[in-house]
PDB file of N, CA and C in Angstrom:
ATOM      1  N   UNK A   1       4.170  -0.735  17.140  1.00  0.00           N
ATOM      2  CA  UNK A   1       4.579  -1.236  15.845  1.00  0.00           C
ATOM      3  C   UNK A   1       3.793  -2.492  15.485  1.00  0.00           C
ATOM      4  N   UNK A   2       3.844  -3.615  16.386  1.00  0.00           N
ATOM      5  CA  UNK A   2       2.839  -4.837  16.497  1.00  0.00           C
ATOM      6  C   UNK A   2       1.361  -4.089  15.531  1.00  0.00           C
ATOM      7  N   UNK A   3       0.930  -3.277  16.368  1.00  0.00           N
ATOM      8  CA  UNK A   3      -0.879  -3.295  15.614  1.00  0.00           C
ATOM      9  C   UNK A   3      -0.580  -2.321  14.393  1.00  0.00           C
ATOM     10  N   UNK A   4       0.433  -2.132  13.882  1.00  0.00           N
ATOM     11  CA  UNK A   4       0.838  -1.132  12.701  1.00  0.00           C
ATOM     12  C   UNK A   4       1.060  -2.728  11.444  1.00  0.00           C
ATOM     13  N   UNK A   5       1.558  -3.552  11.779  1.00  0.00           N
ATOM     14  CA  UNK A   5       1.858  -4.875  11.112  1.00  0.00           C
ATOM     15  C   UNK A   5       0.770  -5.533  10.960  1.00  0.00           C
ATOM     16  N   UNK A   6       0.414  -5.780  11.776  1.00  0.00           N
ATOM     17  CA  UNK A   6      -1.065  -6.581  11.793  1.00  0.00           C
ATOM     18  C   UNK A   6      -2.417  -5.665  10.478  1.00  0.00           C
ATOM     19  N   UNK A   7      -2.350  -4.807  10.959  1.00  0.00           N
ATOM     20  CA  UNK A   7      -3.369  -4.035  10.493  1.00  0.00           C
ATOM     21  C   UNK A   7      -2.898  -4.042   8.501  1.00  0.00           C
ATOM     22  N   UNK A   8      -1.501  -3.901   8.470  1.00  0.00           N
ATOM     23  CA  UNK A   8      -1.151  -3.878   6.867  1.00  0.00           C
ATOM     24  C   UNK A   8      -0.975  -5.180   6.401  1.00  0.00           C
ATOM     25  N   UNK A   9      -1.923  -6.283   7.836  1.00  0.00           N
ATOM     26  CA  UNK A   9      -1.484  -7.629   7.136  1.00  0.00           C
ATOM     27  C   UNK A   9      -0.281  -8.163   6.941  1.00  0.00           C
ATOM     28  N   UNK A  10       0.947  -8.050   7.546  1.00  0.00           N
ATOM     29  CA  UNK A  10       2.248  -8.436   7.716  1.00  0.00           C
ATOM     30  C   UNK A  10       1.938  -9.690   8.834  1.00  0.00           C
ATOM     31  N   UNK A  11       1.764 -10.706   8.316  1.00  0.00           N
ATOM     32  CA  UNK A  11       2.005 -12.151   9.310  1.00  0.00           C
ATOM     33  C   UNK A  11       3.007 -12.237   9.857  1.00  0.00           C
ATOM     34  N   UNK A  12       4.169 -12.243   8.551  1.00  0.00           N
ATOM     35  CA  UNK A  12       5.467 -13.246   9.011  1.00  0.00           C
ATOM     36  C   UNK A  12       6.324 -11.750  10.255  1.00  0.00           C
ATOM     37  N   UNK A  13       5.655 -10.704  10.503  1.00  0.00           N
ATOM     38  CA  UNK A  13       6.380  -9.622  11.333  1.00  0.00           C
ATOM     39  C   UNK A  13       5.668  -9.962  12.728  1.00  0.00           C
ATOM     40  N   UNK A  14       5.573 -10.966  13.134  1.00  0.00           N
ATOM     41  CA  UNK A  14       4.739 -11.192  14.627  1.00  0.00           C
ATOM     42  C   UNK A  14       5.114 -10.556  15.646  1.00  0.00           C
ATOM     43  N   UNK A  15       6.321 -10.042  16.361  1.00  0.00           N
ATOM     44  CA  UNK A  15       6.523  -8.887  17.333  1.00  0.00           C
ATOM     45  C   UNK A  15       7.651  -8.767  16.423  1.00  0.00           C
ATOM     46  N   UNK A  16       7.702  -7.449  16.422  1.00  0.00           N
ATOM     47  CA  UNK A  16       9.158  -6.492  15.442  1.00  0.00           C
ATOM     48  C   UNK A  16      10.296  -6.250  17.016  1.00  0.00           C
ATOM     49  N   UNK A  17      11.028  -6.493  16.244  1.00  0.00           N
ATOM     50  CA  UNK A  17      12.676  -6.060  17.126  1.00  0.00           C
ATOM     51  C   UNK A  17      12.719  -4.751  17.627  1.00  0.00           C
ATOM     52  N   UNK A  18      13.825  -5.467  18.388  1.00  0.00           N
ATOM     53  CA  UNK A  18      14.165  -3.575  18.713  1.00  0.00           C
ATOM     54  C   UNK A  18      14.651  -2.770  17.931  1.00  0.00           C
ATOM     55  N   UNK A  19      14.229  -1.509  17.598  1.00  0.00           N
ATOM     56  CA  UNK A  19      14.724  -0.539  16.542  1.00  0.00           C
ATOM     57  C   UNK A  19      14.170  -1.525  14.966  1.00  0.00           C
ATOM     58  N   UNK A  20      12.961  -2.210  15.170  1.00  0.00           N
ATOM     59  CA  UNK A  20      12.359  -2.328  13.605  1.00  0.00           C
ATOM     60  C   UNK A  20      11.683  -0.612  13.533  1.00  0.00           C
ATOM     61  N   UNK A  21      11.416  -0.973  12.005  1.00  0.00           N
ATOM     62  CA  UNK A  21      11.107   0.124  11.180  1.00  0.00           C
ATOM     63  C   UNK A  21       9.911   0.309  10.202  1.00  0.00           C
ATOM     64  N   UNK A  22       9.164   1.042  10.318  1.00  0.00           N
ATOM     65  CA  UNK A  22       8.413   0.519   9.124  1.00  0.00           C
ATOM     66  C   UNK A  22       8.779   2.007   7.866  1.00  0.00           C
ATOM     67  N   UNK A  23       8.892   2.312   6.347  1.00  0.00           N
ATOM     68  CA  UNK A  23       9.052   3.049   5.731  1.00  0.00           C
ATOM     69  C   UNK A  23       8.195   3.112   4.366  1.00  0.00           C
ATOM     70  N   UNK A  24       7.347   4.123   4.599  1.00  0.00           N
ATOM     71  CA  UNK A  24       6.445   4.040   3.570  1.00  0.00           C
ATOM     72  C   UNK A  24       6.789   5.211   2.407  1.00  0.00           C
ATOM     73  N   UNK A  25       7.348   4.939   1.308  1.00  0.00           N
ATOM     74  CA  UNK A  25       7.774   5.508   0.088  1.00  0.00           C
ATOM     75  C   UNK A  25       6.522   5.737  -0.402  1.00  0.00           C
ATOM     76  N   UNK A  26       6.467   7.284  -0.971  1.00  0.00           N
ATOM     77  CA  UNK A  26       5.762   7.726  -2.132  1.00  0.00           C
ATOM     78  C   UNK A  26       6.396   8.108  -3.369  1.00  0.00           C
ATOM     79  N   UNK A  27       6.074   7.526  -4.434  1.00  0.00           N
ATOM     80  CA  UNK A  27       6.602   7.651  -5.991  1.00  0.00           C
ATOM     81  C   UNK A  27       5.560   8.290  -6.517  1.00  0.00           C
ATOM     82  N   UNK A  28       6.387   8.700  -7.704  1.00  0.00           N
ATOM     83  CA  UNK A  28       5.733   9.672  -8.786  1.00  0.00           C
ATOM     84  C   UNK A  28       6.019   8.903  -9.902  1.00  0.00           C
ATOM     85  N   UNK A  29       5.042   8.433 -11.111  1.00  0.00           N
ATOM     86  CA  UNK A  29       5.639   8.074 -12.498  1.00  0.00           C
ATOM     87  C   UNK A  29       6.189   9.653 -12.848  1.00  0.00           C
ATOM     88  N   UNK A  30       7.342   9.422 -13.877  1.00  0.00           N
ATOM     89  CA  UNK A  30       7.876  10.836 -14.198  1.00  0.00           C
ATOM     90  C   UNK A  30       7.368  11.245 -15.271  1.00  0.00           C
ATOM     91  N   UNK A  31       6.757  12.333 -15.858  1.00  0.00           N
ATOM     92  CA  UNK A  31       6.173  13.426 -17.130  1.00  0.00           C
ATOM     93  C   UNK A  31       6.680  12.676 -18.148  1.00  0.00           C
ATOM     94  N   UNK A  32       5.601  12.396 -19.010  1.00  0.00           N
ATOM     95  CA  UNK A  32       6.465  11.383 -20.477  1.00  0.00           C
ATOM     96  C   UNK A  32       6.622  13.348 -21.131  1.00  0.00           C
ATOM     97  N   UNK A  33       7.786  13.390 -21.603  1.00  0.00           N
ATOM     98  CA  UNK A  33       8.170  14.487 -22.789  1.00  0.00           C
ATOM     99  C   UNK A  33       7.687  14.339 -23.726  1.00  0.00           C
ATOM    100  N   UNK A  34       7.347  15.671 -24.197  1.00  0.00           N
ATOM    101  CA  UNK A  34       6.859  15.577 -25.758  1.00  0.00           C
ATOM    102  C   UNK A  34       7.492  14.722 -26.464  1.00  0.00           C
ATOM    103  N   UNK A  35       7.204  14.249 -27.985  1.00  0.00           N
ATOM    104  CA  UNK A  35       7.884  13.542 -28.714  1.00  0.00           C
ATOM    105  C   UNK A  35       8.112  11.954 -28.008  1.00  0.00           C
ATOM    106  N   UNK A  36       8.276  12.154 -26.715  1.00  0.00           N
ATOM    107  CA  UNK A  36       8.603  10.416 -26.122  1.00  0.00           C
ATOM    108  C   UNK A  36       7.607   9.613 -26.087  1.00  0.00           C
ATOM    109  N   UNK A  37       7.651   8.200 -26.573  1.00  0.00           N
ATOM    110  CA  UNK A  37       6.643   7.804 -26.639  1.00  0.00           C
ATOM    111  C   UNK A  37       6.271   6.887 -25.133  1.00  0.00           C
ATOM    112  N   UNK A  38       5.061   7.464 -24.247  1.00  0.00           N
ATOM    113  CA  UNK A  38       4.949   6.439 -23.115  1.00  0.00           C
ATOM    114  C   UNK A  38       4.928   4.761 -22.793  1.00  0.00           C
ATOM    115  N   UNK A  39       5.979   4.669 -21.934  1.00  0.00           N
ATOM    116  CA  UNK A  39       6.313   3.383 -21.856  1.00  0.00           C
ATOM    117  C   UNK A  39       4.796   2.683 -21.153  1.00  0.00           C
ATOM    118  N   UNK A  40       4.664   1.466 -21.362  1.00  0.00           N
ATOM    119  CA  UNK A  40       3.845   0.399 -20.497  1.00  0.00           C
ATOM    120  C   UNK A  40       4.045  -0.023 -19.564  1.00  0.00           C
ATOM    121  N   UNK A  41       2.986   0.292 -18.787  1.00  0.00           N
ATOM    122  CA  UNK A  41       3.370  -0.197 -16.918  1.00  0.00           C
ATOM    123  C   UNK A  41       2.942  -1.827 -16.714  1.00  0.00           C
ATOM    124  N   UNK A  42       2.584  -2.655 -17.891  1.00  0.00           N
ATOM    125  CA  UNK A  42       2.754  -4.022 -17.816  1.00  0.00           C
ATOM    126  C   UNK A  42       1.596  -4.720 -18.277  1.00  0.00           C
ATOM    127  N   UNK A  43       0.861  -5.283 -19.097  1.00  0.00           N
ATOM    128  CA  UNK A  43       0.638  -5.774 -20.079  1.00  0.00           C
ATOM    129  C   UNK A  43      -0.544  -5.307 -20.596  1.00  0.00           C
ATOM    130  N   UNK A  44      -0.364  -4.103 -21.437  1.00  0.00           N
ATOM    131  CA  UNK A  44      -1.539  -3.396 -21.643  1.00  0.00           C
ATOM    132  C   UNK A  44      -2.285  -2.392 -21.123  1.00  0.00           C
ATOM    133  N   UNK A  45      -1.556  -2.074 -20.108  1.00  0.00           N
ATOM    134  CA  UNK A  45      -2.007  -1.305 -19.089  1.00  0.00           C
ATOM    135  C   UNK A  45      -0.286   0.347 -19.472  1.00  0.00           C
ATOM    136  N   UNK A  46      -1.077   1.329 -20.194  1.00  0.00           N
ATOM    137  CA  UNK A  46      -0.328   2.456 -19.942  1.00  0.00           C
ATOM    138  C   UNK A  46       0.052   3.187 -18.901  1.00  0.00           C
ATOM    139  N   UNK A  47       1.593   3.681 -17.979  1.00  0.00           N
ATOM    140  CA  UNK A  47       1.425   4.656 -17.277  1.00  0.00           C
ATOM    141  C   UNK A  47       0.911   5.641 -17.293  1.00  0.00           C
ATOM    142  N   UNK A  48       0.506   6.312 -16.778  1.00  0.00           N
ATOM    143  CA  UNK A  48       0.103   8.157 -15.987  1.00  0.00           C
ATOM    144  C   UNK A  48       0.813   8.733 -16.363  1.00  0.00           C
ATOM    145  N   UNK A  49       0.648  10.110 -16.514  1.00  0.00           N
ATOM    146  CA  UNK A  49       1.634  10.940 -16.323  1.00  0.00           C
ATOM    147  C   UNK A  49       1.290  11.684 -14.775  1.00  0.00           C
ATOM    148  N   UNK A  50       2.841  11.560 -13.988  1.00  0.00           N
ATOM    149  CA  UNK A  50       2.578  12.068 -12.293  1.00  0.00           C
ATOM    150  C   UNK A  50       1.414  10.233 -12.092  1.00  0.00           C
ATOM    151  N   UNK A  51       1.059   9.771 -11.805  1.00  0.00           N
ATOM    152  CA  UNK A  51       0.673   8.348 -11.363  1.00  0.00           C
ATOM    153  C   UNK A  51       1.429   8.215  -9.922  1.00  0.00           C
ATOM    154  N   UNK A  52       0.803   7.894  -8.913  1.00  0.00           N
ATOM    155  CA  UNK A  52       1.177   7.887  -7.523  1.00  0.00           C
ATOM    156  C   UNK A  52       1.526   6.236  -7.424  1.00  0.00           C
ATOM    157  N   UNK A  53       2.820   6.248  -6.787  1.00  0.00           N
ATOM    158  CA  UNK A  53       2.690   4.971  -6.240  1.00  0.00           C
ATOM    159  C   UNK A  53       2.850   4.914  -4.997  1.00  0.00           C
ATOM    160  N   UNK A  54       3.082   3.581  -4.225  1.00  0.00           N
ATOM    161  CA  UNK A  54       3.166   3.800  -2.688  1.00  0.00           C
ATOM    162  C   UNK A  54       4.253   1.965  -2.473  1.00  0.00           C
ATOM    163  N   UNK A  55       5.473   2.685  -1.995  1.00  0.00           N
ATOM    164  CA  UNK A  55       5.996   1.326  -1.396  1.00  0.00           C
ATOM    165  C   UNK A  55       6.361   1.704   0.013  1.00  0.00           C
ATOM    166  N   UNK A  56       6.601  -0.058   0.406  1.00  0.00           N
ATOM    167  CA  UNK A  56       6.281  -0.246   2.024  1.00  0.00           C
ATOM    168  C   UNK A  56       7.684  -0.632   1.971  1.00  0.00           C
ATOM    169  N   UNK A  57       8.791  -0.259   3.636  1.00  0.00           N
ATOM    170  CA  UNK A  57       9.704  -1.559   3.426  1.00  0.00           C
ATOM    171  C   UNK A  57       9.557  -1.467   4.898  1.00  0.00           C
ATOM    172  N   UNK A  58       9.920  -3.092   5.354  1.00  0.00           N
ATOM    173  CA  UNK A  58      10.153  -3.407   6.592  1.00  0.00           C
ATOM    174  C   UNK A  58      11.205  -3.811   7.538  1.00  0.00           C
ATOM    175  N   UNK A  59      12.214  -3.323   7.850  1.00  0.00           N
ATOM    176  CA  UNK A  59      13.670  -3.358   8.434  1.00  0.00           C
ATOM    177  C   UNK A  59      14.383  -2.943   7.292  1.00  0.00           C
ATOM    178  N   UNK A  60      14.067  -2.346   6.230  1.00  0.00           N
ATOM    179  CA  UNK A  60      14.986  -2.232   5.016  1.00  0.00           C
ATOM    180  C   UNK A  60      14.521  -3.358   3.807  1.00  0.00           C
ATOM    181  N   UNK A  61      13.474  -4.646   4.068  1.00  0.00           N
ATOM    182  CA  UNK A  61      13.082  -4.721   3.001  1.00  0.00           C
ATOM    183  C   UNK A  61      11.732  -4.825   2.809  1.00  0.00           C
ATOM    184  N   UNK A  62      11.435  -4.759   1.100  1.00  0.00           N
ATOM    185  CA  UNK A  62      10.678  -4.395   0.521  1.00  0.00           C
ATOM    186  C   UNK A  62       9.320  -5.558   0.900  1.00  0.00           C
ATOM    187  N   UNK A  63       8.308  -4.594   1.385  1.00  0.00           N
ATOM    188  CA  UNK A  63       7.122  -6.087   1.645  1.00  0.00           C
ATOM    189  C   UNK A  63       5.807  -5.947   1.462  1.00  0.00           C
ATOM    190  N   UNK A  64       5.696  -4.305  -0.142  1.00  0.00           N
ATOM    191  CA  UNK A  64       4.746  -3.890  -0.443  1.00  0.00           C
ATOM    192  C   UNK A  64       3.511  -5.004  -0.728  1.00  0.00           C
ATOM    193  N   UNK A  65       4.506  -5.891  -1.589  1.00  0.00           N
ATOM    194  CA  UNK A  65       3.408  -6.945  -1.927  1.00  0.00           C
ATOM    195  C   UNK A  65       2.835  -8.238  -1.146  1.00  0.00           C
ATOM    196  N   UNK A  66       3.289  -8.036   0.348  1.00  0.00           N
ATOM    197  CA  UNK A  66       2.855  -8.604   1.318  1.00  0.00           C
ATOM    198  C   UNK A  66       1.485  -7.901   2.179  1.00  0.00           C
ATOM    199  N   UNK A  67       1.592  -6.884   1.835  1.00  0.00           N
ATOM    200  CA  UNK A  67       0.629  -6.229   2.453  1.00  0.00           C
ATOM    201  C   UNK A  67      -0.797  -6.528   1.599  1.00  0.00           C
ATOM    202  N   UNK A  68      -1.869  -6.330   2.535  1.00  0.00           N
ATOM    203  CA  UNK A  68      -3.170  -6.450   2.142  1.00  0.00           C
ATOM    204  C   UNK A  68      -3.818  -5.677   1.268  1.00  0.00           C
ATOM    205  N   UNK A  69      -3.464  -4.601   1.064  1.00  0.00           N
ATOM    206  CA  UNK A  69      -3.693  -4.035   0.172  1.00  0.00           C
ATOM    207  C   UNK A  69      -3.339  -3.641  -1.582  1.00  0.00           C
ATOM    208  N   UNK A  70      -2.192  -4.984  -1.076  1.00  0.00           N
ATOM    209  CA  UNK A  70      -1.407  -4.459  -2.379  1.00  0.00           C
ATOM    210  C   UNK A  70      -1.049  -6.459  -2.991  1.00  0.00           C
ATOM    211  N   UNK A  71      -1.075  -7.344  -2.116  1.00  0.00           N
ATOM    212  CA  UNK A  71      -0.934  -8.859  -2.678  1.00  0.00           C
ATOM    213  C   UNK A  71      -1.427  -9.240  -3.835  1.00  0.00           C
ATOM    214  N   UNK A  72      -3.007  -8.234  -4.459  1.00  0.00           N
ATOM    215  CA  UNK A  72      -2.920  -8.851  -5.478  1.00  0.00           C
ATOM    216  C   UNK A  72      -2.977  -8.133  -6.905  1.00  0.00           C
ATOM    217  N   UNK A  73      -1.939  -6.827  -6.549  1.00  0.00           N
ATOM    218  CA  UNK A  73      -1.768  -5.939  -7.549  1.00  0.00           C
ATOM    219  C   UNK A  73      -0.683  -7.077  -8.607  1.00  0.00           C
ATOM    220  N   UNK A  74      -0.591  -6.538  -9.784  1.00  0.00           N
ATOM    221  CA  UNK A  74       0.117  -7.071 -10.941  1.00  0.00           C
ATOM    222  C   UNK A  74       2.096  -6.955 -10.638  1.00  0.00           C
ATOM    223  N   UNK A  75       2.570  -7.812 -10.031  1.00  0.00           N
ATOM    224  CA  UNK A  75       3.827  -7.714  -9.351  1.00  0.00           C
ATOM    225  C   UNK A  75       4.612  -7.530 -10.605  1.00  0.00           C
ATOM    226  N   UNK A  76       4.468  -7.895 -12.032  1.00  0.00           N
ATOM    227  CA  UNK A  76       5.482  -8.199 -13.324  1.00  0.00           C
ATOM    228  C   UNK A  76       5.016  -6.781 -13.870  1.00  0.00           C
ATOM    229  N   UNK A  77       4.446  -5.893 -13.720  1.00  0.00           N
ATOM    230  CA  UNK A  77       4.728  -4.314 -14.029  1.00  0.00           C
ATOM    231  C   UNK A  77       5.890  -3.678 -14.349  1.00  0.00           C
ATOM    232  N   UNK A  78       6.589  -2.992 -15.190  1.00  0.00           N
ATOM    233  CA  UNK A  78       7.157  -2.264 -15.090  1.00  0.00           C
ATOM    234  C   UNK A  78       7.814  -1.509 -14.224  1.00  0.00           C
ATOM    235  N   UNK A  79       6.859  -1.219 -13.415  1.00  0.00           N
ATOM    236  CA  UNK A  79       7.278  -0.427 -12.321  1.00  0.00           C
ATOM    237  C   UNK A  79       6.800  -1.330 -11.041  1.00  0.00           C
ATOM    238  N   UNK A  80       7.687  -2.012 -10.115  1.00  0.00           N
ATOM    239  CA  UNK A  80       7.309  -2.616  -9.270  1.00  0.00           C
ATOM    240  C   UNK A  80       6.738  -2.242  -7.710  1.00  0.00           C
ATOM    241  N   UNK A  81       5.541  -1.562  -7.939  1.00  0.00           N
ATOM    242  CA  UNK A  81       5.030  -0.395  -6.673  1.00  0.00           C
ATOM    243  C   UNK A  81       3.527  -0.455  -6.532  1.00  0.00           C
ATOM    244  N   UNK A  82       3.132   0.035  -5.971  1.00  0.00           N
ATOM    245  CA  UNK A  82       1.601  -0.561  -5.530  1.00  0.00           C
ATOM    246  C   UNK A  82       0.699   1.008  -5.944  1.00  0.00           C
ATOM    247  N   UNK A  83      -0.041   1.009  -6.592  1.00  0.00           N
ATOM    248  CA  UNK A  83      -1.108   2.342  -7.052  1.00  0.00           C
ATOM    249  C   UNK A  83      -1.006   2.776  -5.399  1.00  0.00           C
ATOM    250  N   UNK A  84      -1.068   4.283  -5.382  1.00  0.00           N
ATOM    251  CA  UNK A  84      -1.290   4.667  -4.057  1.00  0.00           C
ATOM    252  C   UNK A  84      -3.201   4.609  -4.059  1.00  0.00           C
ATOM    253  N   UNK A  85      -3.439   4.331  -5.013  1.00  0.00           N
ATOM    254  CA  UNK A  85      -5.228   4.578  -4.942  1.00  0.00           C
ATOM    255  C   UNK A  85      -5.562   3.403  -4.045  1.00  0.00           C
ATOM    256  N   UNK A  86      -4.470   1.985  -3.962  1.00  0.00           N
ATOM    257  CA  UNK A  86      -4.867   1.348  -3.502  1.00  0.00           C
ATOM    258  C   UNK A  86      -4.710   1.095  -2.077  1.00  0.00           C
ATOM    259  N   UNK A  87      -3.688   1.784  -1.698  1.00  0.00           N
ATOM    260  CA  UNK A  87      -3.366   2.201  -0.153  1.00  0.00           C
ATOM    261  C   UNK A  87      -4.452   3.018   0.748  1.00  0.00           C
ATOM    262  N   UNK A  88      -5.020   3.940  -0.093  1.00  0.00           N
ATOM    263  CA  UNK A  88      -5.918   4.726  -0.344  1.00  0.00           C
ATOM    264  C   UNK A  88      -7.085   4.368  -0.147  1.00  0.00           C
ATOM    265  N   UNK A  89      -7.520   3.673  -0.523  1.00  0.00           N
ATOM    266  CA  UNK A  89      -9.036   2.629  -0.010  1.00  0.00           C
ATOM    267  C   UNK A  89      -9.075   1.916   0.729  1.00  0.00           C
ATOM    268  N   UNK A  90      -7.900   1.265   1.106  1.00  0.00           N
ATOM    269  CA  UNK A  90      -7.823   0.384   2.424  1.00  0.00           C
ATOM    270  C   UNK A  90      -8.030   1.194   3.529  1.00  0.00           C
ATOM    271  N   UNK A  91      -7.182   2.229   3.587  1.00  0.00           N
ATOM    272  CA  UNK A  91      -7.111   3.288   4.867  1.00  0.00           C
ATOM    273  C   UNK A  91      -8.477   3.721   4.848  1.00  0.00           C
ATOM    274  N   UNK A  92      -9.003   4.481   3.911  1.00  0.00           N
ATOM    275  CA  UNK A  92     -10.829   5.057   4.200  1.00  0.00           C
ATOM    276  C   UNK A  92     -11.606   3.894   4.373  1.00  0.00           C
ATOM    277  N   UNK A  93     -11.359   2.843   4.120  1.00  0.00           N
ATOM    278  CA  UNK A  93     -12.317   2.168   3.634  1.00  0.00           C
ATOM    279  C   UNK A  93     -12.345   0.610   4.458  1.00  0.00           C
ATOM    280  N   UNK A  94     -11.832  -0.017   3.370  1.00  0.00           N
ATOM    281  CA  UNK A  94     -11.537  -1.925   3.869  1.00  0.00           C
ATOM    282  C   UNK A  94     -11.200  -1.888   4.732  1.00  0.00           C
ATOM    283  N   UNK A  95     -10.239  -1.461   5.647  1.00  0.00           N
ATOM    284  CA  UNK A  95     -10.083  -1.793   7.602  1.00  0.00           C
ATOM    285  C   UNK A  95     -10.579  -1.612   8.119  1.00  0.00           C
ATOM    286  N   UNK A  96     -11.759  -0.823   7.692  1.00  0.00           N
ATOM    287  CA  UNK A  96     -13.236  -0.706   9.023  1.00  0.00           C
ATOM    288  C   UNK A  96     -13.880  -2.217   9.142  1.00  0.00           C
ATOM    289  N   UNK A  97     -14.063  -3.086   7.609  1.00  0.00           N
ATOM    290  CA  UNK A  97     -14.529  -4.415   7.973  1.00  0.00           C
ATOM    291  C   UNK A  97     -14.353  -5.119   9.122  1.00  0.00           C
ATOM    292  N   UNK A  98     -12.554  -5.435   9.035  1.00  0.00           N
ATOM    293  CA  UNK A  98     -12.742  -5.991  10.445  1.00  0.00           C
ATOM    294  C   UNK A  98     -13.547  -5.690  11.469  1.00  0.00           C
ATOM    295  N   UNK A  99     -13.385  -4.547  11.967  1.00  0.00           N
ATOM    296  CA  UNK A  99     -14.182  -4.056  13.876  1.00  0.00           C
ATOM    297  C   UNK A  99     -15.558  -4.370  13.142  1.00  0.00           C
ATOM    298  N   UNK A 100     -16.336  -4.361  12.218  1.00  0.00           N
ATOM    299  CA  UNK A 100     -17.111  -4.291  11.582  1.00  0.00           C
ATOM    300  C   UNK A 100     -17.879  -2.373  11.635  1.00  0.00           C
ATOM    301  N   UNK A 101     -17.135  -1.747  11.404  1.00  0.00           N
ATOM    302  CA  UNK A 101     -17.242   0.100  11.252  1.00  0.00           C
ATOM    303  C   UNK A 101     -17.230  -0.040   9.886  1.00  0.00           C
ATOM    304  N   UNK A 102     -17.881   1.590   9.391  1.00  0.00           N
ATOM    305  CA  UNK A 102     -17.769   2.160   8.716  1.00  0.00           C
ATOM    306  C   UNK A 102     -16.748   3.481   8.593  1.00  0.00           C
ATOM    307  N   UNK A 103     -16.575   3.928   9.574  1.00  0.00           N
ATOM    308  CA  UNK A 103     -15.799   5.152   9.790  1.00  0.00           C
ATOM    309  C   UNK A 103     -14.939   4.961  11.056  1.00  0.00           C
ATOM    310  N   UNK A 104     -13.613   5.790  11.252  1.00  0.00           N
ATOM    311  CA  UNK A 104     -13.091   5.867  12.435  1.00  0.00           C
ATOM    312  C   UNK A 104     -13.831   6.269  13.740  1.00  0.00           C
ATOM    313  N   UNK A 105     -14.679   7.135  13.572  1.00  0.00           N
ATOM    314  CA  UNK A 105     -15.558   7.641  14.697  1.00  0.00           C
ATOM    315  C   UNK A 105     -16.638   6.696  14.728  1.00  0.00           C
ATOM    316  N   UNK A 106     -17.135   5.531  14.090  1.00  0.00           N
ATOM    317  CA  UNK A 106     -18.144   4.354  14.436  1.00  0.00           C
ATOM    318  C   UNK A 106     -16.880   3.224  15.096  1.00  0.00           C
ATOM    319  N   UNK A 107     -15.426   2.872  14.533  1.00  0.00           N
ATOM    320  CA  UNK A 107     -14.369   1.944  14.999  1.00  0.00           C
ATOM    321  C   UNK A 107     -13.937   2.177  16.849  1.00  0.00           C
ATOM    322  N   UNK A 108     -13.945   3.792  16.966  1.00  0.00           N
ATOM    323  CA  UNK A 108     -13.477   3.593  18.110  1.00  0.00           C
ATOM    324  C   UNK A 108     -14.134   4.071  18.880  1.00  0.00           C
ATOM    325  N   UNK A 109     -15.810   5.049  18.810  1.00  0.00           N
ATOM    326  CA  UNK A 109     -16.550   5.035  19.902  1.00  0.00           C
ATOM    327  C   UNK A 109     -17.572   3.895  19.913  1.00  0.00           C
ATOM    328  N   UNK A 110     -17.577   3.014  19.578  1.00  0.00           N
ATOM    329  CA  UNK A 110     -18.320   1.837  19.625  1.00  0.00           C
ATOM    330  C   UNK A 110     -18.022   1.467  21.270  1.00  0.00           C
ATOM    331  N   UNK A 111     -18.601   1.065  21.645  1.00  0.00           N
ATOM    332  CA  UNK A 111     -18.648   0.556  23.116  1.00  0.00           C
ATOM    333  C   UNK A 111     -19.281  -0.940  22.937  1.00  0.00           C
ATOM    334  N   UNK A 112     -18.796  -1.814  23.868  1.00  0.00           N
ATOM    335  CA  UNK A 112     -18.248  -3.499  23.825  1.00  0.00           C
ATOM    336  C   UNK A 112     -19.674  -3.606  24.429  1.00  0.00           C
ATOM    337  N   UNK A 113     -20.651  -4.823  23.711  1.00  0.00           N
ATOM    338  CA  UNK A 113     -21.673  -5.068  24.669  1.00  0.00           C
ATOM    339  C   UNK A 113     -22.662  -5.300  24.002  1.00  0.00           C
TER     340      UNK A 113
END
């Protein structure tokens, strides 16, 4: 659980308890209906129709916007949830920086030396 925290950038979770949790929610914006007019996901910015989101919680609370991937999404949205596009690029992508990789198969057959 430790390198599951670390890795999503959770500081203040430095060793998790016994029976911590981590719970990763996937949302759907819901189908605007004909005739309805689509609401704003927060200042100028229109929802999707189907639009993925992605929330995190940690023992039961919410700490999407603690995570690295998501700290400096627009928190006063409408909908308070993190684009899954952006979960999404971290995982393919931005966490190889650290080890300094490009891919999982350059992260973990790399050999020390």
């Amino acid at each position: 659980m430790a390198p599951l925290l670390s890795a999503l950038g959770l500081e203040e979770a430095r060793f998790p308890r016994f029976a911590a949790r981590v719970v990763f929610e996937l949302w759907k914006s819901p189908p605007v209906t004909q005739g309805q007019p689509k609401k704003k996901a927060g200042k100028g910015v229109k929802a999707k129709d189907g639009e993925l989101f992605i929330r995190v919680l940690y023992n039961g609370d919410d700490v999407t916007f603690h995570t690295t991937f998501c700290r400096s999404h627009n928190r006063s949205a409408s909908q308070p949830l993190c684009p899954l596009k952006n979960f999404l690029s971290f995982v393919r992508r931005d966490m190889f920086s650290v080890v300094n990789a490009t891919s999982y198969q350059e992260a973990c057959s790399r050999r020390p030396g």
